[in-house]
N, C-alpha and C. Protein backbone atom coordinates (compact mmCIF):
# COMPACT_ATOMS: atom_id res chain seq x y z
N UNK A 1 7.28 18.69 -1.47
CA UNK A 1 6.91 17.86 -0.35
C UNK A 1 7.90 18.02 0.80
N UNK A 2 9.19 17.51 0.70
CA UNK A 2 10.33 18.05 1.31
C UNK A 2 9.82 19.22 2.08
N UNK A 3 9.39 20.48 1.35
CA UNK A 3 9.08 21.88 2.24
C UNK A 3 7.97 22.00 3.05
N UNK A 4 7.50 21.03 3.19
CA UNK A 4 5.92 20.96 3.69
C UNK A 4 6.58 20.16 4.91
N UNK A 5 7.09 19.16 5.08
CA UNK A 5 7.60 18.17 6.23
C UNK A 5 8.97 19.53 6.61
N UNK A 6 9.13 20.19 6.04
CA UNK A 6 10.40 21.31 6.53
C UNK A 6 9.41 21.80 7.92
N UNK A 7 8.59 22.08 7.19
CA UNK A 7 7.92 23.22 8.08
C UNK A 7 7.01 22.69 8.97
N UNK A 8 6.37 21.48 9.04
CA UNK A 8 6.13 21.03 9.85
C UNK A 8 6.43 20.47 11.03
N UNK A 9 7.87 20.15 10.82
CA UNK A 9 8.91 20.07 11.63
C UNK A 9 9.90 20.79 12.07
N UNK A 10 9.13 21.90 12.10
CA UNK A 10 10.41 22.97 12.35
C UNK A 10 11.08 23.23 13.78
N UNK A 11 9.81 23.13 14.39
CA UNK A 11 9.99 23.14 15.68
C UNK A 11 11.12 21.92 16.25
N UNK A 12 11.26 20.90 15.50
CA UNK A 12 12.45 19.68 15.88
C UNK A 12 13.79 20.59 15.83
N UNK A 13 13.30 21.05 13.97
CA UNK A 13 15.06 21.07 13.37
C UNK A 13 15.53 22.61 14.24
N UNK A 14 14.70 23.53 14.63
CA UNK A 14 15.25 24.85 14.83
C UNK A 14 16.04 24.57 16.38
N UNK A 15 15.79 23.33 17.05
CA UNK A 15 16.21 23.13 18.59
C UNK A 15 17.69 22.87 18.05
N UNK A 16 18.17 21.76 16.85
CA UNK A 16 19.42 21.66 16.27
C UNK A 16 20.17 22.20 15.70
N UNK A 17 19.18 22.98 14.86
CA UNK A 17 20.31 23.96 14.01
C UNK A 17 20.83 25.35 14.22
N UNK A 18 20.57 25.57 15.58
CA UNK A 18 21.14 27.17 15.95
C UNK A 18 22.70 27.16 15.58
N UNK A 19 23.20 28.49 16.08
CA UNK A 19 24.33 28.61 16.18
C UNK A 19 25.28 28.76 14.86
N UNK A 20 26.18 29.22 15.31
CA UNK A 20 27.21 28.97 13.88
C UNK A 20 28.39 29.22 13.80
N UNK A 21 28.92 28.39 14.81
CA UNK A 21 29.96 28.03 15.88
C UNK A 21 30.76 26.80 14.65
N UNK A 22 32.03 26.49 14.62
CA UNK A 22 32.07 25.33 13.77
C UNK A 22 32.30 24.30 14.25
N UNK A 23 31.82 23.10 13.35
CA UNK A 23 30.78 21.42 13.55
C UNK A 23 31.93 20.80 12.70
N UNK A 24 32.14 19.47 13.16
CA UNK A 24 32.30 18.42 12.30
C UNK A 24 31.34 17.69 12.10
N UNK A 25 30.80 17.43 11.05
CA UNK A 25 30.31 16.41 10.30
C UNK A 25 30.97 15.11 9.26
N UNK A 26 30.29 14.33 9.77
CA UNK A 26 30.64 12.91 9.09
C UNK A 26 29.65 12.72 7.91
N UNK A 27 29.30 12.20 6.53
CA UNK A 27 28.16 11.48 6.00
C UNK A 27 28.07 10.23 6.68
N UNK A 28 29.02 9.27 7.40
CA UNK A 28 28.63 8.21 8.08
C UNK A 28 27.30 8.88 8.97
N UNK A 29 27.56 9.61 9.92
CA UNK A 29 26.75 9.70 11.24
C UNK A 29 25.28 10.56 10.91
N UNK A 30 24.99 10.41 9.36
CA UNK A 30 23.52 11.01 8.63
C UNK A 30 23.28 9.27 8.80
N UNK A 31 24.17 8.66 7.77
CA UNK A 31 23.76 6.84 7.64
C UNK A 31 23.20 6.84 9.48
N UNK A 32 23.78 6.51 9.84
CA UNK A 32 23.53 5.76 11.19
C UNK A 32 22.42 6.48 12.15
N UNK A 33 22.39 7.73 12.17
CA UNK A 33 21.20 8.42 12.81
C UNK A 33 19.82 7.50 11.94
N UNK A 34 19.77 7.42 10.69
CA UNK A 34 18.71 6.57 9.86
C UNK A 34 18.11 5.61 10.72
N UNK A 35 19.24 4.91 10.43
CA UNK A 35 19.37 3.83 10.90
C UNK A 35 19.03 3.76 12.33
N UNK A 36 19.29 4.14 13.38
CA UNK A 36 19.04 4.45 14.73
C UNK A 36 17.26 4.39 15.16
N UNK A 37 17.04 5.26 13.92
CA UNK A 37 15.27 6.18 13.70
C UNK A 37 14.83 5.03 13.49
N UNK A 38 15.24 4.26 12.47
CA UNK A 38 14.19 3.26 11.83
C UNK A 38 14.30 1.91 13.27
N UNK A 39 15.61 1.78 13.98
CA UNK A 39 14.84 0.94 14.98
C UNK A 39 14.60 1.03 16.14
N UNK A 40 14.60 2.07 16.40
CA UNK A 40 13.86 2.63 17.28
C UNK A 40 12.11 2.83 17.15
N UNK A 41 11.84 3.02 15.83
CA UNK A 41 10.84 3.08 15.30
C UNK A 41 9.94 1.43 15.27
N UNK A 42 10.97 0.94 14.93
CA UNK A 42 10.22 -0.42 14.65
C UNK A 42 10.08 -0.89 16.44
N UNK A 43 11.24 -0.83 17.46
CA UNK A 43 11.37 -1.17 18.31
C UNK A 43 9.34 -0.30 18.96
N UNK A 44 9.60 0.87 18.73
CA UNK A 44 7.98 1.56 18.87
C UNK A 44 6.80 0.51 18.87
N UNK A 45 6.49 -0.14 17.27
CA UNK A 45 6.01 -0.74 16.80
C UNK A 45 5.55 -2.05 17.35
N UNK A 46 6.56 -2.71 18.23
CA UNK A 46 6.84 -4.11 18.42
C UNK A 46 6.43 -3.23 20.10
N UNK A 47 7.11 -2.72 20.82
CA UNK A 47 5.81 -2.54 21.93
C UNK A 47 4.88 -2.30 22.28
N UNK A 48 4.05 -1.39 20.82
CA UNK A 48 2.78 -1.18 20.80
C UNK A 48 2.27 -2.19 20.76
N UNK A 49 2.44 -3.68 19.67
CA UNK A 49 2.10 -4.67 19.72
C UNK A 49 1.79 -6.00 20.66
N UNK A 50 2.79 -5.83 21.45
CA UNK A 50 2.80 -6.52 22.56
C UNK A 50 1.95 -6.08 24.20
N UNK A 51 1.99 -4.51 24.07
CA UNK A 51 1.32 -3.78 24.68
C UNK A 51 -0.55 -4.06 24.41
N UNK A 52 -0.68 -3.92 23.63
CA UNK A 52 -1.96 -4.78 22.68
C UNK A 52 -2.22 -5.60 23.10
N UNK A 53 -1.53 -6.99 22.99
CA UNK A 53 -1.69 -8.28 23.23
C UNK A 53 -1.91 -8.54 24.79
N UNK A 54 -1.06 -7.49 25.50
CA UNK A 54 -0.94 -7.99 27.16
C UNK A 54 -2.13 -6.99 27.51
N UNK A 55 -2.55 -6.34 27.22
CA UNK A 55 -3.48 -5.15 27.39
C UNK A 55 -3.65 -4.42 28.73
N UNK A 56 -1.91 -4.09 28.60
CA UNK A 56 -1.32 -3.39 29.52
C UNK A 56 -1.40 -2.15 29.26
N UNK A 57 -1.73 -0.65 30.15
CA UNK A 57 -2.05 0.36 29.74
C UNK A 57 -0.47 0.72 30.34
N UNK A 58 0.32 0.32 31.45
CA UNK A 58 1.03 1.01 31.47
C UNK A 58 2.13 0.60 30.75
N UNK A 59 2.55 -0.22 29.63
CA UNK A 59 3.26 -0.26 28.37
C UNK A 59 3.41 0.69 27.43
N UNK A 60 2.42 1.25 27.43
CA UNK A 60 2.26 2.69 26.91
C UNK A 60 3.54 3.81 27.05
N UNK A 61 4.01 3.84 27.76
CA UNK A 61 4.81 4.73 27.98
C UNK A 61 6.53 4.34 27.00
N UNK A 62 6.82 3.06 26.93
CA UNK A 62 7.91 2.82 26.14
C UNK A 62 7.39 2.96 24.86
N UNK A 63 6.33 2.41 24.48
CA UNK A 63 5.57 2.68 22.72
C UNK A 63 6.08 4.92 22.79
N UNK A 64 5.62 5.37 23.16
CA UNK A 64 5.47 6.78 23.20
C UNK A 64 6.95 7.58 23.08
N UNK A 65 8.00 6.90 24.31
CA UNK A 65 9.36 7.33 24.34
C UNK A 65 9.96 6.79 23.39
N UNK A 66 10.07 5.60 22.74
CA UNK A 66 10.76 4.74 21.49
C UNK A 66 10.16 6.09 20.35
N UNK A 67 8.85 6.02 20.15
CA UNK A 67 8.04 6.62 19.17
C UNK A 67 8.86 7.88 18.99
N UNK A 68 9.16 8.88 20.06
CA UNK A 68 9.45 10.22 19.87
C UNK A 68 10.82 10.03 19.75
N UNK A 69 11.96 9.14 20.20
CA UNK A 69 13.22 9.03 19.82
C UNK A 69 13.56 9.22 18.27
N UNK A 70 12.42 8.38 18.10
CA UNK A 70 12.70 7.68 15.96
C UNK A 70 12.35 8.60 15.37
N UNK A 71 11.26 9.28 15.80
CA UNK A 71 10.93 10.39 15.19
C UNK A 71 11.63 11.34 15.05
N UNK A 72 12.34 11.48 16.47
CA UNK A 72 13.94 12.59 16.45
C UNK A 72 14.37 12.68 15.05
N UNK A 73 15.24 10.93 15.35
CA UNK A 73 16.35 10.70 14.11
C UNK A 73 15.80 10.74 13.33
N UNK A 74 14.93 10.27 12.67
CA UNK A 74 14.19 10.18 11.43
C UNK A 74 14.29 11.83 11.07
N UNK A 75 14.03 12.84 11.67
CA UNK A 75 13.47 13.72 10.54
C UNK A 75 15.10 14.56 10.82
N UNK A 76 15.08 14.52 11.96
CA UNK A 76 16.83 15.31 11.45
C UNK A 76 17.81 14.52 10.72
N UNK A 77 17.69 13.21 10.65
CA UNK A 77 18.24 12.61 9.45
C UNK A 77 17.74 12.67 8.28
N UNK A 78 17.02 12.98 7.83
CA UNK A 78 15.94 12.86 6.73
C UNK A 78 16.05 14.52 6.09
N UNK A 79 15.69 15.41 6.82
CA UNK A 79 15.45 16.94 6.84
C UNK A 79 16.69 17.68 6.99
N UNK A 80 17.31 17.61 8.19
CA UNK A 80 18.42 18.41 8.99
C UNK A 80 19.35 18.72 8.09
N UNK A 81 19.53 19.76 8.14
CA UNK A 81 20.91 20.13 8.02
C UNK A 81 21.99 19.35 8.49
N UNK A 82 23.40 19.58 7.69
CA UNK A 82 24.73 19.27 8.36
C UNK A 82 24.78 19.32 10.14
N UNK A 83 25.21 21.06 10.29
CA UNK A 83 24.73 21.23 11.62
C UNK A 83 23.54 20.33 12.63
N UNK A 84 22.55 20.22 12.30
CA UNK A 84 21.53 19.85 12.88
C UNK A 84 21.91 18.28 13.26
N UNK A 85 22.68 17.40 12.16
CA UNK A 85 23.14 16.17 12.54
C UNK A 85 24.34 16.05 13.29
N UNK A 86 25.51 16.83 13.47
CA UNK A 86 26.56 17.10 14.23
C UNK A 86 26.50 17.50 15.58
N UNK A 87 25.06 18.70 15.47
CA UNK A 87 24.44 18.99 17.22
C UNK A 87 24.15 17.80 17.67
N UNK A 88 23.28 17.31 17.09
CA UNK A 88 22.39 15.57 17.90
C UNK A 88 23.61 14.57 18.20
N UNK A 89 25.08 14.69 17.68
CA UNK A 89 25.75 13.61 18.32
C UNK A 89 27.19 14.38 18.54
N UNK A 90 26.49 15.65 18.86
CA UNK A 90 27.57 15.83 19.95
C UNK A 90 29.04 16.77 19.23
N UNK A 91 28.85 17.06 18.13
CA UNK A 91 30.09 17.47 17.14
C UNK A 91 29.83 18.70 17.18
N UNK A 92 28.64 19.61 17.84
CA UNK A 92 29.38 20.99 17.26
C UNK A 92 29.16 21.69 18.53
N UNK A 93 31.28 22.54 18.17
CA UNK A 93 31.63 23.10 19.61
C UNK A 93 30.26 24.48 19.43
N UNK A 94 31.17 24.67 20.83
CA UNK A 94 30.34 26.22 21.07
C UNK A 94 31.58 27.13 21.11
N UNK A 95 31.91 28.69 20.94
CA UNK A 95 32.86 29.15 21.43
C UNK A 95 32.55 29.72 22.91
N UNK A 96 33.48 30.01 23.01
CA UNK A 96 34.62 29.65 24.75
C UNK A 96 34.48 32.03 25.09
């Protein structure tokens, strides 16, 4: 299953994981990217809802940008490589 969401998402993880330049990585900053995804995700959720209720079309646009943020973290936290989580916050140099 794992290889099926690999590849469906490849197009995310291949924007992160180039290179091979050396990264610091934390296991904290896998935790917290999660974490990030899931409320951002929910934050998604809760403007679609309200967006609904006010039946505002142009609310739409924060449901969509929240949506694709979480989705970020979510799968390069979830999927990504080391690298791939160190690119997204900023940890891996480039050489000079």
């Amino acid at each position: 299953m794992k290889l099926f969401f690999t590849r469906f998402f490849g197009f995310i993880l291949q924007l992160f994981e180039k290179g091979d330049g050396p990264y610091e990585y934390k296991t904290s900053s896998r935790t917290i990217l999660l974490i990030v995804g899931f409320l951002f995700s929910c934050l998604s959720g809760g403007s679609l809802y309200i967006s609904i209720l006010r039946s505002d079309a142009s609310a739409f646009l924060p449901v969509v940008l929240f949506f694709a943020v979480g989705v970020v973290c979510l799968v390069i936290g979830l999927l990504g490589s080391d690298r791939a989580v160190a690119t997204l916050w900023g940890n891996s140099r480039k050489k000079k």
